[in-house]
N, C-alpha and C. Protein backbone atom coordinates (compact mmCIF):
# COMPACT_ATOMS: atom_id res chain seq x y z
N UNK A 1 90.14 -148.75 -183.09
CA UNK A 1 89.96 -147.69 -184.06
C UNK A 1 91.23 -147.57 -184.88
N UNK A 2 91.44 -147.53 -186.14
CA UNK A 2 92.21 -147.00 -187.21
C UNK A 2 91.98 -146.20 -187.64
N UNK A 3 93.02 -145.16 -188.48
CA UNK A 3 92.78 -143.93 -189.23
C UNK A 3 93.27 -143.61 -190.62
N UNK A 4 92.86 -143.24 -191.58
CA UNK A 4 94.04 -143.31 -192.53
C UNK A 4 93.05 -141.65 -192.76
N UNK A 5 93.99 -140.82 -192.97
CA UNK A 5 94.17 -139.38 -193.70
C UNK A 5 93.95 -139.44 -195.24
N UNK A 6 92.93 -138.32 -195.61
CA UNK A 6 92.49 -138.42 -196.89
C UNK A 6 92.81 -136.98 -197.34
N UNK A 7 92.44 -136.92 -198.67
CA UNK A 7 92.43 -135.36 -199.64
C UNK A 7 91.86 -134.26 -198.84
N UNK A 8 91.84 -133.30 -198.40
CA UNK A 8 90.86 -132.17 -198.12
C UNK A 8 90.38 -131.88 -196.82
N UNK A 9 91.69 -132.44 -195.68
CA UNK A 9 91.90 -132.22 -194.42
C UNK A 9 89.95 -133.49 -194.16
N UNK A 10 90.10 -135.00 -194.72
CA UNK A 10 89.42 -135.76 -194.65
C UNK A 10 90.19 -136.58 -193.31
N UNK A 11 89.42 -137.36 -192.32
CA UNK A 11 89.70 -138.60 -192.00
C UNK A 11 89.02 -139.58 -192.07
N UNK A 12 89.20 -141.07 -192.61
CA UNK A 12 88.56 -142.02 -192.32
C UNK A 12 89.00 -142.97 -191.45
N UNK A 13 87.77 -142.99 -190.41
CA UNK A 13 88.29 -143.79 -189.55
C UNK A 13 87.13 -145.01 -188.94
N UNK A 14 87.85 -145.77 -188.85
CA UNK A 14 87.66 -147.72 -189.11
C UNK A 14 87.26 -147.77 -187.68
N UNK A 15 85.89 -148.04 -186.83
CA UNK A 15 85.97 -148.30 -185.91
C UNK A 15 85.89 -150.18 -185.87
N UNK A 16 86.28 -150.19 -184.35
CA UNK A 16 86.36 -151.80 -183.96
C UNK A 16 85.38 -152.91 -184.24
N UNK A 17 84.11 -152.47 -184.98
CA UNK A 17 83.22 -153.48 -185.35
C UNK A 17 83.27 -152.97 -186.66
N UNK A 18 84.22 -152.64 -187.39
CA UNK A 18 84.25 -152.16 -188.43
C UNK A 18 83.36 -151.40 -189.17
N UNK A 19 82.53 -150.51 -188.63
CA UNK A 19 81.98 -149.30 -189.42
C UNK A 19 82.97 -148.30 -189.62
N UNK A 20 82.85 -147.50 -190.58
CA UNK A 20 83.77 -146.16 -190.68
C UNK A 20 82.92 -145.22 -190.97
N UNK A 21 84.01 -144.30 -190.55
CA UNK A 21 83.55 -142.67 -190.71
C UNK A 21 84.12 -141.93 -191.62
N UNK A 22 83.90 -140.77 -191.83
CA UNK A 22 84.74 -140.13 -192.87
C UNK A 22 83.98 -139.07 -192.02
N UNK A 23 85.25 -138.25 -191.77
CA UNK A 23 85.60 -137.28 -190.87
C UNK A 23 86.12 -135.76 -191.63
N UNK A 24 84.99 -134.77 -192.19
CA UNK A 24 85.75 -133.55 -192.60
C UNK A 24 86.06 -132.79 -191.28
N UNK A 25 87.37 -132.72 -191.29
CA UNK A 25 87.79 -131.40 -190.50
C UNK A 25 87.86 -129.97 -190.95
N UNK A 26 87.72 -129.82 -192.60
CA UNK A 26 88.13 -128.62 -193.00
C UNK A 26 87.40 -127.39 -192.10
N UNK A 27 86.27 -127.51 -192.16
CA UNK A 27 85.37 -126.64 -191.43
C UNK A 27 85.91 -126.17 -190.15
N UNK A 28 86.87 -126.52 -189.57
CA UNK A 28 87.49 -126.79 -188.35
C UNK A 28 88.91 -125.80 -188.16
N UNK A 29 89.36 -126.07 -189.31
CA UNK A 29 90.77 -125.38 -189.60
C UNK A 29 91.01 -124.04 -189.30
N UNK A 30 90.16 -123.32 -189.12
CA UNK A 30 89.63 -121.95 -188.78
C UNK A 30 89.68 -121.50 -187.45
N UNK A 31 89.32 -122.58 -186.35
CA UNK A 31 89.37 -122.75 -185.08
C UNK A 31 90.86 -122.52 -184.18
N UNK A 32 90.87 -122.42 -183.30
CA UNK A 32 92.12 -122.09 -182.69
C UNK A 32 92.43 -123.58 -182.08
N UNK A 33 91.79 -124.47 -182.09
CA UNK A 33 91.72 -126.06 -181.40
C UNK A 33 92.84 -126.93 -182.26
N UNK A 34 91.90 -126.61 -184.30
CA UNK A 34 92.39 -127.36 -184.94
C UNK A 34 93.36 -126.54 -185.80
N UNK A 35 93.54 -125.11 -185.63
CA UNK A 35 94.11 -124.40 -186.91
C UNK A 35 95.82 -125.13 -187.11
N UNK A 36 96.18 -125.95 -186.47
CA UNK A 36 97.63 -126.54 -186.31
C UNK A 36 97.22 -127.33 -187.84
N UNK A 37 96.43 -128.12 -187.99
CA UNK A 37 96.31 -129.08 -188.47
C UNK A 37 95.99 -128.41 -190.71
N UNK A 38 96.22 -127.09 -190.34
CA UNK A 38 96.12 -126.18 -191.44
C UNK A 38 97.04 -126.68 -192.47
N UNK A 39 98.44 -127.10 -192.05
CA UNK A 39 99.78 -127.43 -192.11
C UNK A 39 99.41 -129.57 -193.17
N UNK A 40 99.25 -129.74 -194.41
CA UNK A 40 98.93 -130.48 -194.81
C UNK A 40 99.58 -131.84 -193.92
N UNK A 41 101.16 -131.61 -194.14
CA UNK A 41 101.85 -132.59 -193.87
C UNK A 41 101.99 -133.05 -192.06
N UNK A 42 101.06 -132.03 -191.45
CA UNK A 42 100.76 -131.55 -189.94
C UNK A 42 99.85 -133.09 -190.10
N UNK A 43 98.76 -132.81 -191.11
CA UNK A 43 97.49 -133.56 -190.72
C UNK A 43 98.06 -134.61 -191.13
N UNK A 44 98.97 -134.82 -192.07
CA UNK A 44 98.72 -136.47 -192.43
C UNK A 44 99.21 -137.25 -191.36
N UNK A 45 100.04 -136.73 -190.51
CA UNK A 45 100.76 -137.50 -189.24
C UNK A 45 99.66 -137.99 -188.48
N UNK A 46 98.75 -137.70 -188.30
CA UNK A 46 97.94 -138.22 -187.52
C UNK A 46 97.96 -139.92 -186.92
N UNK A 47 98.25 -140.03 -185.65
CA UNK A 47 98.15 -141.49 -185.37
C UNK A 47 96.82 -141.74 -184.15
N UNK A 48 96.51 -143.32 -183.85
CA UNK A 48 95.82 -143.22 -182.58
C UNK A 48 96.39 -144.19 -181.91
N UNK A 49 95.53 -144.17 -180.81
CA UNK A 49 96.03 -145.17 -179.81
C UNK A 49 94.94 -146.15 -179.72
N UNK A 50 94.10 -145.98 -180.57
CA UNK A 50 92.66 -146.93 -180.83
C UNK A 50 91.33 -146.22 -179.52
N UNK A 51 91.70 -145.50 -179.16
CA UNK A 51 90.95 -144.63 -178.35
C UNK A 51 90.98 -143.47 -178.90
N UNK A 52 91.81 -142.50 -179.57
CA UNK A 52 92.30 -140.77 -179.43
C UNK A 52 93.17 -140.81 -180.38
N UNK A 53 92.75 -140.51 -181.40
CA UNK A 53 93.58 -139.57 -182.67
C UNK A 53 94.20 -138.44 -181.95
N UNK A 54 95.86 -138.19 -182.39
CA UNK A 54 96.32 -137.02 -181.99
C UNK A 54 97.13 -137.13 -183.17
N UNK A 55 97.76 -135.69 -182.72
CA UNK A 55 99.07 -134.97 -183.87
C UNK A 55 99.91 -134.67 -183.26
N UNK A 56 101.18 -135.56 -182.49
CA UNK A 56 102.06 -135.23 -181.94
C UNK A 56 101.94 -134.32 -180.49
N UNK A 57 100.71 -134.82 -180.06
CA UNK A 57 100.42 -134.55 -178.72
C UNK A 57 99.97 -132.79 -178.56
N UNK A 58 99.67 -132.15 -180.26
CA UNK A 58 99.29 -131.02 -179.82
C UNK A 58 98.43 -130.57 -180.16
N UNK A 59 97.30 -131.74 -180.87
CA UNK A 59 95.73 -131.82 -181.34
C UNK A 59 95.37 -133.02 -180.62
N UNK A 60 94.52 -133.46 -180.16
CA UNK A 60 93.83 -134.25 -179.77
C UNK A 60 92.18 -134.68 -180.07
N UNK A 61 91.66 -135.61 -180.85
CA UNK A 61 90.60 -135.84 -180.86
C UNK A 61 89.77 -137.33 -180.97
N UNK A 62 89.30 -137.64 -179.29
CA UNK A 62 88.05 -138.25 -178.83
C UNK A 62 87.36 -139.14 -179.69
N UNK A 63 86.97 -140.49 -179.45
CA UNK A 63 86.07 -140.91 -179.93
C UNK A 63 84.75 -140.17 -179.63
N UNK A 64 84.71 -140.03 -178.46
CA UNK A 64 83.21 -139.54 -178.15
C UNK A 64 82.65 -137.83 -179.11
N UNK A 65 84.62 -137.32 -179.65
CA UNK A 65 83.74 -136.17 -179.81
C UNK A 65 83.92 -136.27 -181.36
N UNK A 66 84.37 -137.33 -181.84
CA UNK A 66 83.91 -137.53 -183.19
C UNK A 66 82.62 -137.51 -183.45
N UNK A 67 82.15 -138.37 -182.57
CA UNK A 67 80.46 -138.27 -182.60
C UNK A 67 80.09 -137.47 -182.81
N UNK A 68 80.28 -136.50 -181.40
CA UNK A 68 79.37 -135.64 -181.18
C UNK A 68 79.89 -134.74 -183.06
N UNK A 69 80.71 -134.49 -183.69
CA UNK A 69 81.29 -134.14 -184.56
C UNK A 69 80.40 -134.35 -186.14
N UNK A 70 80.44 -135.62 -185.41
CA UNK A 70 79.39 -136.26 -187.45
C UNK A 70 77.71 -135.93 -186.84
N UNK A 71 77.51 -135.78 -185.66
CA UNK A 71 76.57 -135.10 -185.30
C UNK A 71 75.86 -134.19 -185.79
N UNK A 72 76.93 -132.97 -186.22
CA UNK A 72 76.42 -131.84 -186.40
C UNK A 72 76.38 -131.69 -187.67
């Protein structure tokens, strides 16, 4: 998995057979989980480990719950 950070608290992210996602978090920012990520230059840090997008170890987010995420 790869990630690159977009305009409007966006992520797109490249999975390993190469489909991507495009990931709004804004909706999210509101939350007490993601409200860290409120902070623009917060979100663009975002790295993974090809498993788990985090933000300096004090957001964390799951492949599985991306899913469940573009899910809804």
């Amino acid at each position: 998995m790869q990630i690159h950070t977009k305009e409007n608290y966006r992520l797109e992210v490249t999975l390993d057979n190469g489909s991507s996602i495009l990931l709004n978090l804004k909706p999210k920012l509101d939350t007490l989980r993601f409200g860290l990520l409120r902070d623009e230059a917060f979100f663009r840090c975002a790295k993974t480990d090809g498993h788990v997008i985090h933000w300096d170890g004090k957001v964390e987010l799951s492949i599985s719950e991306i899913f469940e995420l573009i899910k809804k």
